[in-house]
PDB file of N, CA and C in Angstrom:
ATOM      1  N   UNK A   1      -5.718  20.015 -12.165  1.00  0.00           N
ATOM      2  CA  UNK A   1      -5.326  20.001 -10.759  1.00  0.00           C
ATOM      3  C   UNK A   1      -6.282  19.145  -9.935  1.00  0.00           C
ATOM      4  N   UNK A   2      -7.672  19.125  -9.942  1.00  0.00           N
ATOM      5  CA  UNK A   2      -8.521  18.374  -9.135  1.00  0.00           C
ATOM      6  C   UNK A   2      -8.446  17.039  -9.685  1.00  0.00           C
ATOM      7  N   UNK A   3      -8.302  16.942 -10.881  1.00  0.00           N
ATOM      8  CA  UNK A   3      -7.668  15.153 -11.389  1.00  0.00           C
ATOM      9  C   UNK A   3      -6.859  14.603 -10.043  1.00  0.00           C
ATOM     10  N   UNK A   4      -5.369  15.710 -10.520  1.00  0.00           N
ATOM     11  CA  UNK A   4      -4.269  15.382  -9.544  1.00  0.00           C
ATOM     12  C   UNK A   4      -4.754  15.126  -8.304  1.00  0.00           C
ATOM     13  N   UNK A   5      -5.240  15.948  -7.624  1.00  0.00           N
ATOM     14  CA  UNK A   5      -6.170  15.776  -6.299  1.00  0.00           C
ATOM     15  C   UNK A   5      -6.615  14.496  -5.850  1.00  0.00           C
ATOM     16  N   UNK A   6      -7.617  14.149  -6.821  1.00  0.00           N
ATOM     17  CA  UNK A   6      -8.344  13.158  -6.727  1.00  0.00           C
ATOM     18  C   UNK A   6      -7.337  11.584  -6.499  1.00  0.00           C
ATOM     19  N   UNK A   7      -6.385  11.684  -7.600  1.00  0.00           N
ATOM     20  CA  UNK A   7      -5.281  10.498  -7.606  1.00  0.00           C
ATOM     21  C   UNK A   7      -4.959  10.324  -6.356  1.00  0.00           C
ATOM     22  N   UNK A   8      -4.763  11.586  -6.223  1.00  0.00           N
ATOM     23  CA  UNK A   8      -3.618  11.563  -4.651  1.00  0.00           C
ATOM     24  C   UNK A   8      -3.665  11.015  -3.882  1.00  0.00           C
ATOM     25  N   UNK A   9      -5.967  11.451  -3.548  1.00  0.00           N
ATOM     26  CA  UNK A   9      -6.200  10.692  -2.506  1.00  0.00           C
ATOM     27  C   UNK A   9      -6.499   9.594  -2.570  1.00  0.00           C
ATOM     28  N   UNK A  10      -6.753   9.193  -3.563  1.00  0.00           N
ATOM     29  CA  UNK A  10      -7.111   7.483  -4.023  1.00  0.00           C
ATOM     30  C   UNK A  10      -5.915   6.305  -3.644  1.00  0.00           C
ATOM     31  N   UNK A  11      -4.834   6.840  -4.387  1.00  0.00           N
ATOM     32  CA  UNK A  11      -3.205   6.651  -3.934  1.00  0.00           C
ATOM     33  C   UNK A  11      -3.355   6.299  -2.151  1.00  0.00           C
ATOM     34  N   UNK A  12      -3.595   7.385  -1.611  1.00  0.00           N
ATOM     35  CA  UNK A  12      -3.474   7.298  -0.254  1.00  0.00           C
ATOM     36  C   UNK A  12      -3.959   6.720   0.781  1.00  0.00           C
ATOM     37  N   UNK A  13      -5.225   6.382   0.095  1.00  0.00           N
ATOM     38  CA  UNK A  13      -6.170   5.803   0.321  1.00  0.00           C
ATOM     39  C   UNK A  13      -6.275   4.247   0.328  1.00  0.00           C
ATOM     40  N   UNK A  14      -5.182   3.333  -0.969  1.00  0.00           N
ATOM     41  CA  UNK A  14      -5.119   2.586  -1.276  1.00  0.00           C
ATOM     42  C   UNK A  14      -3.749   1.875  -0.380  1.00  0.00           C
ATOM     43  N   UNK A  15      -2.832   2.978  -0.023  1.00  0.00           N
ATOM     44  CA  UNK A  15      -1.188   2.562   0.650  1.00  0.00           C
ATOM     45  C   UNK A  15      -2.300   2.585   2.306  1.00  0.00           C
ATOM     46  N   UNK A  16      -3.287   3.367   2.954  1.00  0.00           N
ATOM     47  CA  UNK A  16      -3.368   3.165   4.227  1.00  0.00           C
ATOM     48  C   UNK A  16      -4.111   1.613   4.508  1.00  0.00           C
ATOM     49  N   UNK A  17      -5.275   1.124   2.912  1.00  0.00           N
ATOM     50  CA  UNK A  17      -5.702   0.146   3.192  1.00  0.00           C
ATOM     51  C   UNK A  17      -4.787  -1.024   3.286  1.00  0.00           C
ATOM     52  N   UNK A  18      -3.538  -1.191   2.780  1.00  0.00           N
ATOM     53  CA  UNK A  18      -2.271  -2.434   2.404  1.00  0.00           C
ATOM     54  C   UNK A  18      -1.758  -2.032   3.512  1.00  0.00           C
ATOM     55  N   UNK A  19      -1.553  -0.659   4.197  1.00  0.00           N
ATOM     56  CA  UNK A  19      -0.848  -0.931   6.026  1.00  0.00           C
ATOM     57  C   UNK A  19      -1.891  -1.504   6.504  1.00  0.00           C
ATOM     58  N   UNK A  20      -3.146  -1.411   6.909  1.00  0.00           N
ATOM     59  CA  UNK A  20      -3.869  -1.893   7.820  1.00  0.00           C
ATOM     60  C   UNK A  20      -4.130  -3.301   7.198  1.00  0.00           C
ATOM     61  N   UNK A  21      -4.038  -3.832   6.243  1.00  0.00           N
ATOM     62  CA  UNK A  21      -4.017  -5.399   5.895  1.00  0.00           C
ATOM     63  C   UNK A  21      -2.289  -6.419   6.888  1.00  0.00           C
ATOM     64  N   UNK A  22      -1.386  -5.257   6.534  1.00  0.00           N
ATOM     65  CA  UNK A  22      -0.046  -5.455   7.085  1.00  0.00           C
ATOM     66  C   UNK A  22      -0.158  -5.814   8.588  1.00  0.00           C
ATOM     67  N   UNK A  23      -1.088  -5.021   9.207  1.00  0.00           N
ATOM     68  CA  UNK A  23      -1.165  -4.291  10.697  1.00  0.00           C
ATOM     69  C   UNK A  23      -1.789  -5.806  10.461  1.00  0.00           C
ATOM     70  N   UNK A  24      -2.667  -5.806  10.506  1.00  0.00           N
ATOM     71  CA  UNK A  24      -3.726  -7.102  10.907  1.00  0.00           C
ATOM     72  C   UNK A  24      -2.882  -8.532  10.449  1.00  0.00           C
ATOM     73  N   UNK A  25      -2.239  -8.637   9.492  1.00  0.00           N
ATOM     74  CA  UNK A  25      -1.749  -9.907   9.130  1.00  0.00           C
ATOM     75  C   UNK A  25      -0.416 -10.725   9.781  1.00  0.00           C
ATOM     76  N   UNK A  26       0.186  -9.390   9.849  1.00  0.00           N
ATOM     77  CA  UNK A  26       1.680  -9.354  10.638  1.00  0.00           C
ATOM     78  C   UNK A  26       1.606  -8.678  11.872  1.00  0.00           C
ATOM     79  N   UNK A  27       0.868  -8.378  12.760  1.00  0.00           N
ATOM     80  CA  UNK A  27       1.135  -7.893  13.698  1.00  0.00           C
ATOM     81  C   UNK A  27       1.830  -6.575  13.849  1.00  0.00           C
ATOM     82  N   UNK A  28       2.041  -5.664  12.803  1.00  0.00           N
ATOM     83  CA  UNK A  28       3.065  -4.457  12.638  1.00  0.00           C
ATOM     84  C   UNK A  28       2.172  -2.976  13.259  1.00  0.00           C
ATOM     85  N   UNK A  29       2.779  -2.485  13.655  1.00  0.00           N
ATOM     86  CA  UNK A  29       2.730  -1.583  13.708  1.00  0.00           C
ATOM     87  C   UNK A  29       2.347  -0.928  12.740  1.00  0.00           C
ATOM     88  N   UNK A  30       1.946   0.642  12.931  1.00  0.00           N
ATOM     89  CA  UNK A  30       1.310   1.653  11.403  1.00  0.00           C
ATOM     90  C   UNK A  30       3.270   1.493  10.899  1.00  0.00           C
ATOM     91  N   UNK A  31       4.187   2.162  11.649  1.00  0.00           N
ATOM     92  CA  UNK A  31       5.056   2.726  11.292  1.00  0.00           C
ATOM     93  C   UNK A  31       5.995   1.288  10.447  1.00  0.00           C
ATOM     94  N   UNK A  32       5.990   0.082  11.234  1.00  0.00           N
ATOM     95  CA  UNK A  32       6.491  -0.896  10.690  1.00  0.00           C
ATOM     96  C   UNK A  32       5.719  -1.514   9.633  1.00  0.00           C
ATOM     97  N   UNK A  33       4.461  -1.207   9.274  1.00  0.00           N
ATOM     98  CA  UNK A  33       3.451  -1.513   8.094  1.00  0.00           C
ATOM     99  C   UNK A  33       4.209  -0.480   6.858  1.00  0.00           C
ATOM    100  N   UNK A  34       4.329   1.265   6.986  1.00  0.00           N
ATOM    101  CA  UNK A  34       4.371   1.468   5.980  1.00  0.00           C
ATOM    102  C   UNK A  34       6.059   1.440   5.613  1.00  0.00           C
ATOM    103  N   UNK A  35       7.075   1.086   6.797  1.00  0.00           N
ATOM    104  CA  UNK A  35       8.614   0.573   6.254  1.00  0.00           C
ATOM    105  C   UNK A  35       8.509  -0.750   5.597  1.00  0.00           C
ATOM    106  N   UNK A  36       8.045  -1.635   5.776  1.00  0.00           N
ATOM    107  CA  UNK A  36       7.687  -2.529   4.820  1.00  0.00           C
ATOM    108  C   UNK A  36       6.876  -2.581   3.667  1.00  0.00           C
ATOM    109  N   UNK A  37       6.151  -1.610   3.718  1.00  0.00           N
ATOM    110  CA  UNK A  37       5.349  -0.967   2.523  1.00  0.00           C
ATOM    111  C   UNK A  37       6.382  -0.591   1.447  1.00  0.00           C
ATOM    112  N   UNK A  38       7.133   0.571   2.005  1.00  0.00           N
ATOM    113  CA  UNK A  38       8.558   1.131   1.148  1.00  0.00           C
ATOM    114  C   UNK A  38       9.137  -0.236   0.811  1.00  0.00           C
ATOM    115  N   UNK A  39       9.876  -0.646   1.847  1.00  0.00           N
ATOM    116  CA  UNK A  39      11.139  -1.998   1.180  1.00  0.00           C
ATOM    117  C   UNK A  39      10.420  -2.817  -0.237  1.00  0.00           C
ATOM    118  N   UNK A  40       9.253  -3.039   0.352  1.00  0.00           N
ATOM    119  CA  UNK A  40       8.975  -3.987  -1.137  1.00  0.00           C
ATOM    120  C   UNK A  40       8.921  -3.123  -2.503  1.00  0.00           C
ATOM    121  N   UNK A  41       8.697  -2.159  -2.381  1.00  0.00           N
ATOM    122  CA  UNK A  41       8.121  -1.131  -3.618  1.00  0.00           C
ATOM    123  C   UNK A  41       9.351  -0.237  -3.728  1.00  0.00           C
ATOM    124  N   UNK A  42      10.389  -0.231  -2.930  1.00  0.00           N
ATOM    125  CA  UNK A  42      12.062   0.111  -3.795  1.00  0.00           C
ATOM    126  C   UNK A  42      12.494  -1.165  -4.013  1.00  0.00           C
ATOM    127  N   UNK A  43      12.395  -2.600  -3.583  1.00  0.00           N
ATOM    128  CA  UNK A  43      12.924  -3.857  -4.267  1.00  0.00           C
ATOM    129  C   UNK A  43      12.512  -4.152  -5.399  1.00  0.00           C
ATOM    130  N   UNK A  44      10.948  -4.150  -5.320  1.00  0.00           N
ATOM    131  CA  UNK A  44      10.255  -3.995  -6.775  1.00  0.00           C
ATOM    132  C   UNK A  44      10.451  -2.808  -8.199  1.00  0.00           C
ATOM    133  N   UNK A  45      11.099  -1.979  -7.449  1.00  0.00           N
ATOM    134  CA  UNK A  45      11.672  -0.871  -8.348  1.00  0.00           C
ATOM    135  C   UNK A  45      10.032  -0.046  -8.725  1.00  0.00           C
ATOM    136  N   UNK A  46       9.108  -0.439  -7.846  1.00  0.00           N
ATOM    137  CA  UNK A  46       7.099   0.206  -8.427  1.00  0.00           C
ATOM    138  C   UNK A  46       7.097   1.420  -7.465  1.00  0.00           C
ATOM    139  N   UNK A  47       6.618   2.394  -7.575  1.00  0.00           N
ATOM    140  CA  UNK A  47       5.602   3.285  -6.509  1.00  0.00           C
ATOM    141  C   UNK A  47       4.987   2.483  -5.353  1.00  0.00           C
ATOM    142  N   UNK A  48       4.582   3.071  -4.292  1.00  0.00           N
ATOM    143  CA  UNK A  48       4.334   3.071  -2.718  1.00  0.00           C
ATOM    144  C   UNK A  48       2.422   2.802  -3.427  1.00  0.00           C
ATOM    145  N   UNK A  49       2.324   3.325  -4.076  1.00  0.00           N
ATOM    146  CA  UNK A  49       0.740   2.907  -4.311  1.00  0.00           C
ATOM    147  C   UNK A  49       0.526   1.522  -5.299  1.00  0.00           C
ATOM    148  N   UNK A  50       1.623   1.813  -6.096  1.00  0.00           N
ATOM    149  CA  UNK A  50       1.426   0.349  -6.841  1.00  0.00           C
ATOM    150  C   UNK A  50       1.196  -1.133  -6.594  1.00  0.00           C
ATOM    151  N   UNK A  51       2.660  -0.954  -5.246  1.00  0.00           N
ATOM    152  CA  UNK A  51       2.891  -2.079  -3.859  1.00  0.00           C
ATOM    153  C   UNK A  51       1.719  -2.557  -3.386  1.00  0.00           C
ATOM    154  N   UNK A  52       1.165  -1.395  -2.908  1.00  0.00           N
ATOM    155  CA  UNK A  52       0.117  -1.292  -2.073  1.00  0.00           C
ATOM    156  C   UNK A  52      -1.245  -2.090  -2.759  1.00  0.00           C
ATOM    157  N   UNK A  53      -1.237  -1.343  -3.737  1.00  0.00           N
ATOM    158  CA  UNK A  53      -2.637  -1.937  -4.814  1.00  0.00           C
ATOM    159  C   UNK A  53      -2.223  -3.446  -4.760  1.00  0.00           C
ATOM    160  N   UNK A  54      -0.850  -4.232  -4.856  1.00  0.00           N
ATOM    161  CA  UNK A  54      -0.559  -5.543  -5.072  1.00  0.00           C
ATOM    162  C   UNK A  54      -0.876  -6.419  -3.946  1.00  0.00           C
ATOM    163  N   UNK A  55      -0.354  -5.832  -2.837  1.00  0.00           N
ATOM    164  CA  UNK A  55      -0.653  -6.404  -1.435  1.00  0.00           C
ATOM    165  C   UNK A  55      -1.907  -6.396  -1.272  1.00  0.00           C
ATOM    166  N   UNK A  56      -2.903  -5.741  -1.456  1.00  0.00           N
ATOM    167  CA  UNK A  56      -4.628  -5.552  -1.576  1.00  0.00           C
ATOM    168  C   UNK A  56      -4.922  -6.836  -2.594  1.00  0.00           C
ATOM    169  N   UNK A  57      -4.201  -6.530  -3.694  1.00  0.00           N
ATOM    170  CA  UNK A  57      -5.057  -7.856  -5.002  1.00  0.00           C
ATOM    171  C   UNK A  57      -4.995  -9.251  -4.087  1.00  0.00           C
ATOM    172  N   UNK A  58      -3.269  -9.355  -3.217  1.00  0.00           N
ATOM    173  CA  UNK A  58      -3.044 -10.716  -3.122  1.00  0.00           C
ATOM    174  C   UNK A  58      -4.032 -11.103  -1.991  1.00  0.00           C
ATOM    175  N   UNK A  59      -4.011  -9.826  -1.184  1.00  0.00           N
ATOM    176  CA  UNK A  59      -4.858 -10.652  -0.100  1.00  0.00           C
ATOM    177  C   UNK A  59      -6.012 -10.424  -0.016  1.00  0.00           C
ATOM    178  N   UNK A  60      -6.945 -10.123  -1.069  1.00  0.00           N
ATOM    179  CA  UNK A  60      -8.125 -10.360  -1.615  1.00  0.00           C
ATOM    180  C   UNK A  60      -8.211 -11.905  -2.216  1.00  0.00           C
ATOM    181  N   UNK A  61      -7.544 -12.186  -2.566  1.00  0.00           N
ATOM    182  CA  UNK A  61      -7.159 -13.695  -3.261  1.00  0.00           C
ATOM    183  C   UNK A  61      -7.218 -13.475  -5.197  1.00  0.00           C
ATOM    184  N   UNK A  62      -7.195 -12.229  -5.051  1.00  0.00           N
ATOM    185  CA  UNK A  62      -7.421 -12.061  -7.190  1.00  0.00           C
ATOM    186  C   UNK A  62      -5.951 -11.995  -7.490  1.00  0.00           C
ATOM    187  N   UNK A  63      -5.447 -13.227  -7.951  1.00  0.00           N
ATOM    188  CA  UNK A  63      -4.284 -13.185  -8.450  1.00  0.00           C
ATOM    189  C   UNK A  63      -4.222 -12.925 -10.115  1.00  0.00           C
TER     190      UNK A  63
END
């Protein structure tokens, strides 16, 4: 259970840092950061943290 825990918040942790990259890059809003968060990561058919981790790699520049 504290594994699970731990994921969770890491997870959560990782989708608020890819909104606030969103927020800052695009001008969005929290709420329009994490609807665009979703759209790409049900187009991609990945998880909301996976997205997230991707949007972080790209705009870190580690492709």
């Amino acid at each position: 259970e504290l594994e699970l825990a731990k994921q969770a918040i890491a997870e959560q942790k990782t989708i608020n840092r890819a909104k606030l990259l969103l927020m800052q890059q695009l001008n969005y809003n929290e709420s329009q950061a994490h609807r665009a968060l979703q759209k790409q990561a049900m187009d991609q058919k990945i998880n909301l943290a996976e997205m997230a981790g991707l949007i972080i790699k790209v705009a870190s520049g580690k492709n």
